[in-house]
Protein backbone atom coordinates (compact mmCIF):
# COMPACT_ATOMS: atom_id res chain seq x y z
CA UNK A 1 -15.31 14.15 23.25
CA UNK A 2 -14.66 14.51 19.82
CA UNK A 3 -10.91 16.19 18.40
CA UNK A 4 -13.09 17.92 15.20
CA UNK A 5 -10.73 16.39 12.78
CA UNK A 6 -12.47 15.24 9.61
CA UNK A 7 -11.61 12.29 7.98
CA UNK A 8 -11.89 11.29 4.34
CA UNK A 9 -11.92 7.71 3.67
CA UNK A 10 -10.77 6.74 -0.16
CA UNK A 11 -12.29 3.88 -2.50
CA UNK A 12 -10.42 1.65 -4.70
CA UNK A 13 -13.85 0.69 -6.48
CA UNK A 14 -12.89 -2.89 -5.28
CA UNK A 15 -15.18 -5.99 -4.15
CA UNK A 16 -13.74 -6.38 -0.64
CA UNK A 17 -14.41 -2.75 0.42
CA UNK A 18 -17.61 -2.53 0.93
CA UNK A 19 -18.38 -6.96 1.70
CA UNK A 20 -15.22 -5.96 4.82
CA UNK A 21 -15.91 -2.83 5.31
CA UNK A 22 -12.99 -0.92 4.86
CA UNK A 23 -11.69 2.15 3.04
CA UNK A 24 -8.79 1.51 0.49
CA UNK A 25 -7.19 4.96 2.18
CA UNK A 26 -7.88 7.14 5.13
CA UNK A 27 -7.02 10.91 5.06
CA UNK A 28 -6.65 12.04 8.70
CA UNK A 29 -5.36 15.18 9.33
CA UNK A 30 -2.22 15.48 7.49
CA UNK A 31 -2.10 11.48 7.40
CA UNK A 32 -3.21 8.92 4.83
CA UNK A 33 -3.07 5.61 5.64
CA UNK A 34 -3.33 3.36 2.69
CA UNK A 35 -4.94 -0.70 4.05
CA UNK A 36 -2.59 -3.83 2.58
CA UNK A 37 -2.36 -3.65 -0.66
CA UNK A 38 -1.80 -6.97 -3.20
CA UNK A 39 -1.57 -7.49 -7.15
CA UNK A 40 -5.76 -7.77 -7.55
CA UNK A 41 -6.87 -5.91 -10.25
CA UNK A 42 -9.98 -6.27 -11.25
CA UNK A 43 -10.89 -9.04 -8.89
CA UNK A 44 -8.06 -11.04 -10.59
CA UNK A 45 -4.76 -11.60 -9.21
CA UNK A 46 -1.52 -10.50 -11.48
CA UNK A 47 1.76 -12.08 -11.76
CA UNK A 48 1.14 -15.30 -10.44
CA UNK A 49 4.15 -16.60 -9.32
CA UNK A 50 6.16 -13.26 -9.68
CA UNK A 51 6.90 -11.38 -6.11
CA UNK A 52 8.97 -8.55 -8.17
CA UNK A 53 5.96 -7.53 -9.93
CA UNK A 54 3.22 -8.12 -7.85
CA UNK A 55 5.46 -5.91 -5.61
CA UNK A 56 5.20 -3.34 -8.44
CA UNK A 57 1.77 -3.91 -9.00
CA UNK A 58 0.54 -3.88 -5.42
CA UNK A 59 2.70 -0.24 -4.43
CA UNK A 60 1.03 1.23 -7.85
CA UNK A 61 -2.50 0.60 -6.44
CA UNK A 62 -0.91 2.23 -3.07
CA UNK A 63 0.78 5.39 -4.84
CA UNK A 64 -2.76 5.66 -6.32
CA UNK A 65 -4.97 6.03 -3.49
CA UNK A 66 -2.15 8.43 -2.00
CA UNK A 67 -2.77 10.56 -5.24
CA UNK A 68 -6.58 10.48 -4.82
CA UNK A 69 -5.91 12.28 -1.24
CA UNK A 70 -4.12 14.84 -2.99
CA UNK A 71 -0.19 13.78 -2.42
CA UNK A 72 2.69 12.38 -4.34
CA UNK A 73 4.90 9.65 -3.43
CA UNK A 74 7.71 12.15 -2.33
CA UNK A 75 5.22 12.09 1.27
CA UNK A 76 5.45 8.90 1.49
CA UNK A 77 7.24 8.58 5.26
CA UNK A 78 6.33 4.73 5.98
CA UNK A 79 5.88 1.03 4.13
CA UNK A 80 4.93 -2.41 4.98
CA UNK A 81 6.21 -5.41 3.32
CA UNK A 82 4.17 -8.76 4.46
CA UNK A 83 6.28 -11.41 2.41
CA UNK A 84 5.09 -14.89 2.29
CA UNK A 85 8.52 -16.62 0.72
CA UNK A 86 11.61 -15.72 2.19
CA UNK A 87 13.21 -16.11 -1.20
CA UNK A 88 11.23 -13.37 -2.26
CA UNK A 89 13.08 -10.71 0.16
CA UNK A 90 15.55 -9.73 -2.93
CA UNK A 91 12.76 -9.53 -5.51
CA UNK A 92 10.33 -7.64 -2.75
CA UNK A 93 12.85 -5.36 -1.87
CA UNK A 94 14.41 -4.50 -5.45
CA UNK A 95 10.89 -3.59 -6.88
CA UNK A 96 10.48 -1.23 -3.54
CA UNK A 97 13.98 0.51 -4.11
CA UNK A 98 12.79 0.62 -7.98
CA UNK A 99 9.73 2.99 -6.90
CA UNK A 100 10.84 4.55 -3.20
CA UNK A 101 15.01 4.83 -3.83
CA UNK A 102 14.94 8.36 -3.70
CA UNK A 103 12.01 9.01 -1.58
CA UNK A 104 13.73 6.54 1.30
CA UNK A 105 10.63 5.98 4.00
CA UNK A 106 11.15 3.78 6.90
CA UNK A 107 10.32 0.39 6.32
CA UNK A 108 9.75 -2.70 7.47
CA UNK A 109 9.62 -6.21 5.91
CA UNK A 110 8.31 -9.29 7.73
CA UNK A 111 7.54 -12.62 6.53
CA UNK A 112 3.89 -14.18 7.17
CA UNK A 113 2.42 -17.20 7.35
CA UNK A 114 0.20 -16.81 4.26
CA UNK A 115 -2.07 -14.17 2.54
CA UNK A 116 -5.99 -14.28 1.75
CA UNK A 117 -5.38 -15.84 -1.82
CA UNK A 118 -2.41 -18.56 -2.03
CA UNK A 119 -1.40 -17.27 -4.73
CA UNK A 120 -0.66 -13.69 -3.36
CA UNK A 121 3.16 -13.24 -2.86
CA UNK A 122 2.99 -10.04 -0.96
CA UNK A 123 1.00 -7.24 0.42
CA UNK A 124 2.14 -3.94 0.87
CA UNK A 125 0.90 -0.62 3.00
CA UNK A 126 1.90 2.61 2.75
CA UNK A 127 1.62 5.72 4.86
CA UNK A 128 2.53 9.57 4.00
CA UNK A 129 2.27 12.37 5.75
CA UNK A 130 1.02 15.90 4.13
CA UNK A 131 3.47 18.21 5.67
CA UNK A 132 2.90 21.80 5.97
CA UNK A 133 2.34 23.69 2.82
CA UNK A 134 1.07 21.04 0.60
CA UNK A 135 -2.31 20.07 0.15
């Protein structure tokens, strides 16, 4: 049984795509589901040592892949935080007010045990939601 919603998965261009097999973004329906997120541009990681910018750096690859499907960051209804420092709460969460203060999705923040790359601070996911009319 299938629902005959199409799906339209979204590339980043980046190494761990394809060797994982996984799409950077998802458009289903009136969804898009952006995968975690870190500062790796380029195959290198930015801001070593920085959560506040990786932060930044990490939501701006988000916010792109929600563009690609054809949305702004006003849609944006959810984001994940996946902190590895607890000290870094305050930077974490200043750099998401910076970009999301007006927009206000629901959120939630968790500390983890580690990322893939020790020196990844923080990963982040976002999801929006292409209400009626848009699109």
């Amino acid at each position: 049984m299938t629902s005959g919603m199409s799906f339209t998965r979204i590339s980043s261009g980046g190494p761990w795509e394809d060797r994982y097999g996984y799409a950077r973004a998802v458009v289903a329906g009136p969804h898009v589901l952006v995968s975690g997120c870190t500062a790796t541009v380029g195959g290198e990681i930015q801001h070593v040592g920085d959560a506040y910018n990786q932060t930044l750096t990490a939501i701006s690859i988000a916010l792109d892949a929600v563009e690609k499907a054809g949305i702004s960051i006003s849609e944006v209804v959810r984001t994940r935080l996946y902190v590895v420092n607890a000290d870094d709460f305050e930077a974490v969460g200043r750099a998401h007010g910076e970009v999301f203060g007006t927009v206000r999705p629901a959120c939630t923040s968790v500390q983890v045990a580690g990322l893939v790359d020790s020196r990844m601070l923080v990963e982040v996911e976002v999801e929006a939601y292409r209400g009626e009319g848009t699109g």
